[in-house]
C-alpha atoms as a PDB file:
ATOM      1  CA  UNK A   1      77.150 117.218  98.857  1.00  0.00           C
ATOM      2  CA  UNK A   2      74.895 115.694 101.652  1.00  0.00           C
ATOM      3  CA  UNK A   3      76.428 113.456 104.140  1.00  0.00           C
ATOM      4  CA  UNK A   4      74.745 109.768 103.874  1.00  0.00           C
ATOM      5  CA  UNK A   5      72.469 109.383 106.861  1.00  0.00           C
ATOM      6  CA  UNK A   6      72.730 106.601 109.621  1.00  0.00           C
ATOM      7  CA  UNK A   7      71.078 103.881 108.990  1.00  0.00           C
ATOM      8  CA  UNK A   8      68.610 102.289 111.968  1.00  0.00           C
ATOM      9  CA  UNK A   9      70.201  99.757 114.493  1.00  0.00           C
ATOM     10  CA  UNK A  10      68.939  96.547 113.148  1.00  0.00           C
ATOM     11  CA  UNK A  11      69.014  92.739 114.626  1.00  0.00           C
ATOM     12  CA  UNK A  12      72.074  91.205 114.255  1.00  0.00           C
ATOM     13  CA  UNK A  13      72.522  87.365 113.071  1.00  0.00           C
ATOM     14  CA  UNK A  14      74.228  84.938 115.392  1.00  0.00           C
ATOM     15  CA  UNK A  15      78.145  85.338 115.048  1.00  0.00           C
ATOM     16  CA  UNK A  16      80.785  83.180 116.548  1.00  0.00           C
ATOM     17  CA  UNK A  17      81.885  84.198 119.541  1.00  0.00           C
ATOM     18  CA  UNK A  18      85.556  84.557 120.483  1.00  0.00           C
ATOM     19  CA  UNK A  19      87.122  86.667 122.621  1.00  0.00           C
ATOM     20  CA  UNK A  20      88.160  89.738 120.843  1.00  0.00           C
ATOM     21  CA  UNK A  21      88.628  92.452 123.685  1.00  0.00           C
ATOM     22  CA  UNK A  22      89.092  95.585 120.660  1.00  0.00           C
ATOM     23  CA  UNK A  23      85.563  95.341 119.733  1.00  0.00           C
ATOM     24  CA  UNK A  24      83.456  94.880 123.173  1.00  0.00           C
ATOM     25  CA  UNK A  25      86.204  95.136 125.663  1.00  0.00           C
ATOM     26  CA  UNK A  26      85.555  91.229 125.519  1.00  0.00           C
ATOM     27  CA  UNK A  27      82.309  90.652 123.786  1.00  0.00           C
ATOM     28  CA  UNK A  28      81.502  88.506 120.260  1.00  0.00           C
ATOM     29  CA  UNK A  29      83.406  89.311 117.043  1.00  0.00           C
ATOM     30  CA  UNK A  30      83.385  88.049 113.531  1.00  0.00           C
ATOM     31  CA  UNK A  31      85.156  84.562 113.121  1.00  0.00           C
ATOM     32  CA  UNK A  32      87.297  85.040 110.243  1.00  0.00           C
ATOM     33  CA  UNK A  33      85.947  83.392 107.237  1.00  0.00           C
ATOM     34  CA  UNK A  34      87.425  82.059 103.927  1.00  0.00           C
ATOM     35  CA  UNK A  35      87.210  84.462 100.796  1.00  0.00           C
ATOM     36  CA  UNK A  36      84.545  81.900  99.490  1.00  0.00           C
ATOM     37  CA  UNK A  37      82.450  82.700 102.646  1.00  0.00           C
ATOM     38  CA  UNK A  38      82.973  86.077 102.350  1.00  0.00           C
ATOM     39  CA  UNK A  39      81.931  86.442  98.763  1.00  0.00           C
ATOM     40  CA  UNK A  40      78.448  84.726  99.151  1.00  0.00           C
ATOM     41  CA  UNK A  41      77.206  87.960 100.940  1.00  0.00           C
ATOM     42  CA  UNK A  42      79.362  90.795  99.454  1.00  0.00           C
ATOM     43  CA  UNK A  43      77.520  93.939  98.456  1.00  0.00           C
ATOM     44  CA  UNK A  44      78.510  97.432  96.452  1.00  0.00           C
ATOM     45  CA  UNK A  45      75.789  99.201  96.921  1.00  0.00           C
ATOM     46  CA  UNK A  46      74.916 103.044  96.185  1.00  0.00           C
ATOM     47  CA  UNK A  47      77.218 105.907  95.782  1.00  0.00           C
ATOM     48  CA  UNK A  48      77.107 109.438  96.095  1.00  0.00           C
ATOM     49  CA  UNK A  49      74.532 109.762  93.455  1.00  0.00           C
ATOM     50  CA  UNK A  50      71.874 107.284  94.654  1.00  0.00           C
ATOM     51  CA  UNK A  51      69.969 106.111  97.829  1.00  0.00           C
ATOM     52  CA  UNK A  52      71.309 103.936 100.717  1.00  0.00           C
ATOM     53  CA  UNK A  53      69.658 100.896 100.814  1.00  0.00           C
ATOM     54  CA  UNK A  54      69.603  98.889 104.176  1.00  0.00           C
ATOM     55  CA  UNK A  55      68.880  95.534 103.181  1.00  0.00           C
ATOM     56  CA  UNK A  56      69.597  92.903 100.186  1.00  0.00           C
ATOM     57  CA  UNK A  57      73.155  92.557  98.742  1.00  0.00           C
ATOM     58  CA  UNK A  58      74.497  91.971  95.621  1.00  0.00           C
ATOM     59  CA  UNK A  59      78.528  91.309  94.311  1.00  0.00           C
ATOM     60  CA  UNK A  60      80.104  94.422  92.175  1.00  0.00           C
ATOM     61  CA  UNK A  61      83.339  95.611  91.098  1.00  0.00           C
ATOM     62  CA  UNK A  62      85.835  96.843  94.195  1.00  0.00           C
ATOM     63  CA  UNK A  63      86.995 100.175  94.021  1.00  0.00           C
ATOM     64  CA  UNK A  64      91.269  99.707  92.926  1.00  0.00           C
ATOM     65  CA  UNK A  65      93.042 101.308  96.382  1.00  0.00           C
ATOM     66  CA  UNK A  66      94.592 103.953  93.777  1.00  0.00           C
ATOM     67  CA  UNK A  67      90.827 105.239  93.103  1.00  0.00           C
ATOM     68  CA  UNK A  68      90.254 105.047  97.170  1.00  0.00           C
ATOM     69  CA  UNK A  69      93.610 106.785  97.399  1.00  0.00           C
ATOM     70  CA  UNK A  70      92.905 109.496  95.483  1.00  0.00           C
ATOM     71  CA  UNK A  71      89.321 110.160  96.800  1.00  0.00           C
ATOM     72  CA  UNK A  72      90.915 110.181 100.087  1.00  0.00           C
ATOM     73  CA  UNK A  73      93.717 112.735  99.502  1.00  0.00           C
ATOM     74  CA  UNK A  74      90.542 115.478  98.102  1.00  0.00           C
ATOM     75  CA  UNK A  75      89.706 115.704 101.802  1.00  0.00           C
ATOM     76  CA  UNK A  76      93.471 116.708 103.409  1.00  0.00           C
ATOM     77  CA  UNK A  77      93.137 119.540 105.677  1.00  0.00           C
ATOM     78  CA  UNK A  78      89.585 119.067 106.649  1.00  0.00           C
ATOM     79  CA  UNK A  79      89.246 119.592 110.100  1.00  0.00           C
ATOM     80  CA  UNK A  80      88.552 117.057 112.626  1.00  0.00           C
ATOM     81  CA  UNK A  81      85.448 117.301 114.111  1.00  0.00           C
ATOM     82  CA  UNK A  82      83.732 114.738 116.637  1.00  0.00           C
ATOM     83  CA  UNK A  83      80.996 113.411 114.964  1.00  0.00           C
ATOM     84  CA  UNK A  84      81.490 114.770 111.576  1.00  0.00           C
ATOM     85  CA  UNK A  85      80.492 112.351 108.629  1.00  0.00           C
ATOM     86  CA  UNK A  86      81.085 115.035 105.467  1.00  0.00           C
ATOM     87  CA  UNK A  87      83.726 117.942 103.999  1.00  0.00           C
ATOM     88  CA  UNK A  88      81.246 120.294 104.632  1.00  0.00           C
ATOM     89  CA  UNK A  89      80.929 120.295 108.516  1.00  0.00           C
ATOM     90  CA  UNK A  90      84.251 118.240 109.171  1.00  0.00           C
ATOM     91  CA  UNK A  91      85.160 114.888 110.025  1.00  0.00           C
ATOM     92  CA  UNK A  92      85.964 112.634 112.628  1.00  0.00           C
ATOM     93  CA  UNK A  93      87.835 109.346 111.698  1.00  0.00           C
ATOM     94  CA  UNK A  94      85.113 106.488 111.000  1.00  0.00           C
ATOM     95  CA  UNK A  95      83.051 109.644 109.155  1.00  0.00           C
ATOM     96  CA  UNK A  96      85.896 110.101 106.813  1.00  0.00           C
ATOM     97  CA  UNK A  97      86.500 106.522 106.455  1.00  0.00           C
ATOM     98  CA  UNK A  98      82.882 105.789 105.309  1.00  0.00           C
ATOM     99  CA  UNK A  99      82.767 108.697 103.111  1.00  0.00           C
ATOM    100  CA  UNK A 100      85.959 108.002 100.638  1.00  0.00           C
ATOM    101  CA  UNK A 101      84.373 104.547 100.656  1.00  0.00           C
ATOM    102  CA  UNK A 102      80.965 105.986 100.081  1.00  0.00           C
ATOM    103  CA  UNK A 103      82.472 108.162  97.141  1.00  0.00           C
ATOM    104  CA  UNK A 104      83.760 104.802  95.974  1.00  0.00           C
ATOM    105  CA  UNK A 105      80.052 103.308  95.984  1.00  0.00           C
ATOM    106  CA  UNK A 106      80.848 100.962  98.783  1.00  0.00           C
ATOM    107  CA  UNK A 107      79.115 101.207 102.173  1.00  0.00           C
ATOM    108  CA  UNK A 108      80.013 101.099 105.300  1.00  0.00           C
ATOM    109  CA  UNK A 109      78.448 101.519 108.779  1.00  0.00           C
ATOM    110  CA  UNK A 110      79.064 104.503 110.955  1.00  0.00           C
ATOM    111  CA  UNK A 111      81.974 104.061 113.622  1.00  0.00           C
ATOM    112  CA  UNK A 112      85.023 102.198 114.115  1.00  0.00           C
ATOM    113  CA  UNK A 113      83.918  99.016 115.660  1.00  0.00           C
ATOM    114  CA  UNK A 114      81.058  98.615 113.150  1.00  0.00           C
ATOM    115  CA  UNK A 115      83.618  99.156 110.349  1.00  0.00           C
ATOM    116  CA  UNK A 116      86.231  96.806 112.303  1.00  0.00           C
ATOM    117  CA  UNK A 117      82.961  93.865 111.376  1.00  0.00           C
ATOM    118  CA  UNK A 118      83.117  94.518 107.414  1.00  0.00           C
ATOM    119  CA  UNK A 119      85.144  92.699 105.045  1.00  0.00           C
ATOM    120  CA  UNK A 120      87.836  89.734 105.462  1.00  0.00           C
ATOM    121  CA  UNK A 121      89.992  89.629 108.743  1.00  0.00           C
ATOM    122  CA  UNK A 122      94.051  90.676 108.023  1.00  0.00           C
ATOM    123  CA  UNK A 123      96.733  89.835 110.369  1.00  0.00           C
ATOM    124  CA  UNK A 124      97.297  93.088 112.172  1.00  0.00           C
ATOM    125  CA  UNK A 125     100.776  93.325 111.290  1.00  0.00           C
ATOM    126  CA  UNK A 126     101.981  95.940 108.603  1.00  0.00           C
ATOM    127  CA  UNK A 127     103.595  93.611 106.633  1.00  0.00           C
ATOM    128  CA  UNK A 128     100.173  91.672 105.944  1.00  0.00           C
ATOM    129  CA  UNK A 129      98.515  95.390 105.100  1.00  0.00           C
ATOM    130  CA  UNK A 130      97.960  96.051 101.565  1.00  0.00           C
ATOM    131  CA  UNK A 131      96.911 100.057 100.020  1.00  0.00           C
ATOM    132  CA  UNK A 132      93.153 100.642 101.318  1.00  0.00           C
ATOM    133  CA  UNK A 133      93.113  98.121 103.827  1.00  0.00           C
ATOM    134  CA  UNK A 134      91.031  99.863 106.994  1.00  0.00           C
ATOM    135  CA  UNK A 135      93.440  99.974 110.122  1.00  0.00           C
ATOM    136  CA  UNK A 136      91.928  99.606 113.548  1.00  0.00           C
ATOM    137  CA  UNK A 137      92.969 100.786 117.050  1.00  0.00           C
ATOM    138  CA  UNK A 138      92.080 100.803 120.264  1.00  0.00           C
ATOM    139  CA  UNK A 139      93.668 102.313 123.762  1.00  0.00           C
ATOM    140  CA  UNK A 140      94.183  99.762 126.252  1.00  0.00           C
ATOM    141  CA  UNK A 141      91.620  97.587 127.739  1.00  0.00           C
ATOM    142  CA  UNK A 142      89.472  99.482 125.654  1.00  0.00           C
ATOM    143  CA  UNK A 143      86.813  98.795 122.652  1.00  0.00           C
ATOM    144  CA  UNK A 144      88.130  99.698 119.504  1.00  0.00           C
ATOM    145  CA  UNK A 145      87.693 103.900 118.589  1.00  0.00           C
ATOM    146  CA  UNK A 146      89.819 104.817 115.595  1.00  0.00           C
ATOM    147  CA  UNK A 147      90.248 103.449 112.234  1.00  0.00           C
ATOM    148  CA  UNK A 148      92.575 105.028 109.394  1.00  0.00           C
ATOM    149  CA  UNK A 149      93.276 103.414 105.868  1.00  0.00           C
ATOM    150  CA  UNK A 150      96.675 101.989 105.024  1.00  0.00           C
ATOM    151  CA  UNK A 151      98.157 104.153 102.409  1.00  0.00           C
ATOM    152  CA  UNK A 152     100.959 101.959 101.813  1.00  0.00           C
ATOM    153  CA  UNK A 153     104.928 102.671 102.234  1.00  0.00           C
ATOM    154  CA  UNK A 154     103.899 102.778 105.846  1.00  0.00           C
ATOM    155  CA  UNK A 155     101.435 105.702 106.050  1.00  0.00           C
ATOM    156  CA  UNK A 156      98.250 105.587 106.903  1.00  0.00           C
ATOM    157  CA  UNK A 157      95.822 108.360 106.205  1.00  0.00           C
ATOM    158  CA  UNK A 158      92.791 109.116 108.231  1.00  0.00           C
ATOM    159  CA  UNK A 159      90.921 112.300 110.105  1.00  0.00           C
ATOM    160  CA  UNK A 160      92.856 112.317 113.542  1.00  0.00           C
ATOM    161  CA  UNK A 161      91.565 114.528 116.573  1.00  0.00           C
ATOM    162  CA  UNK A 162      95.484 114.715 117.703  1.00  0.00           C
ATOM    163  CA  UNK A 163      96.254 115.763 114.084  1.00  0.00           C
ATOM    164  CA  UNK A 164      94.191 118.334 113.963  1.00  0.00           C
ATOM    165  CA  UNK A 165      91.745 116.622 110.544  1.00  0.00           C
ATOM    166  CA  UNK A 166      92.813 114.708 107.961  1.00  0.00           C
ATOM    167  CA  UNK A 167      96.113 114.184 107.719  1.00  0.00           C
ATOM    168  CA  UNK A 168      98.891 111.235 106.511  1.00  0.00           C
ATOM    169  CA  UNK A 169     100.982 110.167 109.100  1.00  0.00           C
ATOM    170  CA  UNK A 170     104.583 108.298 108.827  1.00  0.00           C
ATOM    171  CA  UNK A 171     104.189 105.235 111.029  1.00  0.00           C
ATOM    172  CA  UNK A 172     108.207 105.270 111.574  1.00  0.00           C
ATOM    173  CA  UNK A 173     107.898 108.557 113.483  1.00  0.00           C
ATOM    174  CA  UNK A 174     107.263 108.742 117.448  1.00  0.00           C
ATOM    175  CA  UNK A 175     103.980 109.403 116.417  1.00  0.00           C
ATOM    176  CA  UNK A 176     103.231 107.059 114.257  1.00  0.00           C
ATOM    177  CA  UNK A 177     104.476 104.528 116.514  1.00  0.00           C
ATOM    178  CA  UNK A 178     101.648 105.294 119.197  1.00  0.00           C
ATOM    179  CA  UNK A 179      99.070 103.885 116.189  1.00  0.00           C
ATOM    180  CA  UNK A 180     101.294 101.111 115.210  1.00  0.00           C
ATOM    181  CA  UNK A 181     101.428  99.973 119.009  1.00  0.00           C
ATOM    182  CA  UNK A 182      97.790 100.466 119.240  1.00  0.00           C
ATOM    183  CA  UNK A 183      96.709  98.704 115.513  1.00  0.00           C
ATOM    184  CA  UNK A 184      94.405  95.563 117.566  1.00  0.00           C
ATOM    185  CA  UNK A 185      93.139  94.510 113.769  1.00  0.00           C
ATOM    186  CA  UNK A 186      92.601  95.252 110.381  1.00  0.00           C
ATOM    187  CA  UNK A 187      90.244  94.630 107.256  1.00  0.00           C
ATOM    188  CA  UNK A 188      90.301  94.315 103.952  1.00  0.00           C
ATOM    189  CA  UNK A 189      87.345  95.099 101.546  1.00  0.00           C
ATOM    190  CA  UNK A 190      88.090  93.851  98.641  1.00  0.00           C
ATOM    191  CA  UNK A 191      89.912  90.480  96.910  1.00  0.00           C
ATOM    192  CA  UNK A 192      90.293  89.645  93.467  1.00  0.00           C
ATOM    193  CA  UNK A 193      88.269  93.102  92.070  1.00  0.00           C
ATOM    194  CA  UNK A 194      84.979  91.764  94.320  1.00  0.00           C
ATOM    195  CA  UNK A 195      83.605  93.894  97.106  1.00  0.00           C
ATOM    196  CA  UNK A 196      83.513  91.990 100.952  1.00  0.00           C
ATOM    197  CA  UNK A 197      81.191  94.263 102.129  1.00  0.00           C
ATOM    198  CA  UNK A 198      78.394  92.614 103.834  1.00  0.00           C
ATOM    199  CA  UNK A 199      75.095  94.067 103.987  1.00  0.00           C
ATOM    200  CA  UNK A 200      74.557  97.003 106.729  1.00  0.00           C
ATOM    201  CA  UNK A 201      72.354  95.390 108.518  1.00  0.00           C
ATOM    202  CA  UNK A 202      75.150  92.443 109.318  1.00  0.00           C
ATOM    203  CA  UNK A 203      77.555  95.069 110.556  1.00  0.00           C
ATOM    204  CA  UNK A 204      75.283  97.205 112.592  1.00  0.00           C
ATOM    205  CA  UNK A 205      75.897  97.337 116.060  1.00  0.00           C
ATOM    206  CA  UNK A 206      72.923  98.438 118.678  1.00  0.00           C
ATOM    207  CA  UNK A 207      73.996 101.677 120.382  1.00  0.00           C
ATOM    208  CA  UNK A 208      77.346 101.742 118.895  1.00  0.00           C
ATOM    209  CA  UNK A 209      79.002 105.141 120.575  1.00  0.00           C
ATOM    210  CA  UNK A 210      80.652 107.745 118.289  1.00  0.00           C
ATOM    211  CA  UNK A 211      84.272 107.182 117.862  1.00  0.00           C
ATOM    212  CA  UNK A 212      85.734 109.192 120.527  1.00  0.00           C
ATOM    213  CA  UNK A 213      89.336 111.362 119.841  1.00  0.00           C
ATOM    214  CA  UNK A 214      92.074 109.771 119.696  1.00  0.00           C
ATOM    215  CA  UNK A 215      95.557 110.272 122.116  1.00  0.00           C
ATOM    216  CA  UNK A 216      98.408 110.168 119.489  1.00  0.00           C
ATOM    217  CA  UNK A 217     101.519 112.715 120.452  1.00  0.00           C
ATOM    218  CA  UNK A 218     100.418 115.642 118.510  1.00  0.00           C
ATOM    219  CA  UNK A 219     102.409 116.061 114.976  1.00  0.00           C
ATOM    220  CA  UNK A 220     106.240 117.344 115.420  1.00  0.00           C
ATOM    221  CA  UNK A 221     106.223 120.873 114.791  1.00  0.00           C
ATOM    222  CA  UNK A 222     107.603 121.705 111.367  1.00  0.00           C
END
């Protein structure tokens, strides 16, 4: 199956600025907005088996986390790889992230920080997390760089560069802990059945780097 291409960099509308150091080390972010707000620009737009459009958005059933779940758990064992966006060559963790989505027929722009602009804002706590909600991190004093999805019963799965590809990972172990003291926000796609994901060209950053790898403790050796 062929990887869905990157869409161009295109101009951004004005957002609200606060101070939200995980996305631009201290640059603009996305003011949270009600579910109402949200809704009035939601899009589900083509899967596997059509084209990518860039512009124009329209409101569509959300994939249930169960279906996201499962798409996600094809891909254990694929090996990390910086830069990867498909199966086929590997993945790195906002590659694998937009793929299960993609597979789901909801799109999502390339790396971490882009992804961290999509949907409705969640408290980054785990207790406000809910199955398929995207999980963001960031090292300190730095932009945000990984994302996994919650998995629920506090996992989160995701393609780690520590973990050696796409793995689940307990966030009660030592390891886990290093993304649980690192989590800087978190997004949810989808309310009520209806997708939150605003048009590509909303989310697109100018420039935005590939994710780089991530510096979890490695997994405890078997």
């Amino acid at each position: 199956m062929r990887s869905p291409s990157v869409a161009p960099a295109l101009p951004l509308l004005p957002l609200a600025p606060i101070c939200f150091l995980a996305l631009t080390s201290c640059a603009q972010g996305m003011v949270n907005r009600s579910a109402t707000d949200v809704l009035s620009s939601v899009i589900l737009a083509g899967g596997p088996s059509g084209s990518w459009p860039t512009t124009g958005s329209r409101s569509g059933s959300a994939p249930s986390a169960a279906r996201v779940l499962g798409t996600a758990e094809q891909y254990l064992g694929v090996p990390y790889r910086w830069g990867g966006s498909s199966p086929e060559t590997g993945f790195d963790c906002s590659g694998y992230v937009r793929y299960v989505y993609w597979q789901q027929g909801v799109k999502l722009p390339r790396t971490s920080r882009e992804q961290a602009r999509a949907g409705a804002m969640v408290s980054a706590r785990l207790s406000s997390l809910r199955q398929g909600d995207l999980m963001l991190f960031a090292e300190s004093k730095q932009a945000i760089s990984h994302v996994a999805i919650y998995a629920g019963g506090g996992r989160i799965i995701h393609s780690s560069s520590s973990g050696g590809g796409v793995r689940y990972d307990e966030l009660g172990t030592r390891r886990g802990q290093w993304f649980v003291q690192h989590m800087v926000a978190a997004r949810r796609l989808s309310v009520d059945g209806q997708s939150l994901v605003q048009a590509l060209e909303l989310l697109t950053l100018r420039d935005a780097p590939l994710d780089p790898p991530d510096h979890a403790p490695p997994p405890s050796p078997h």
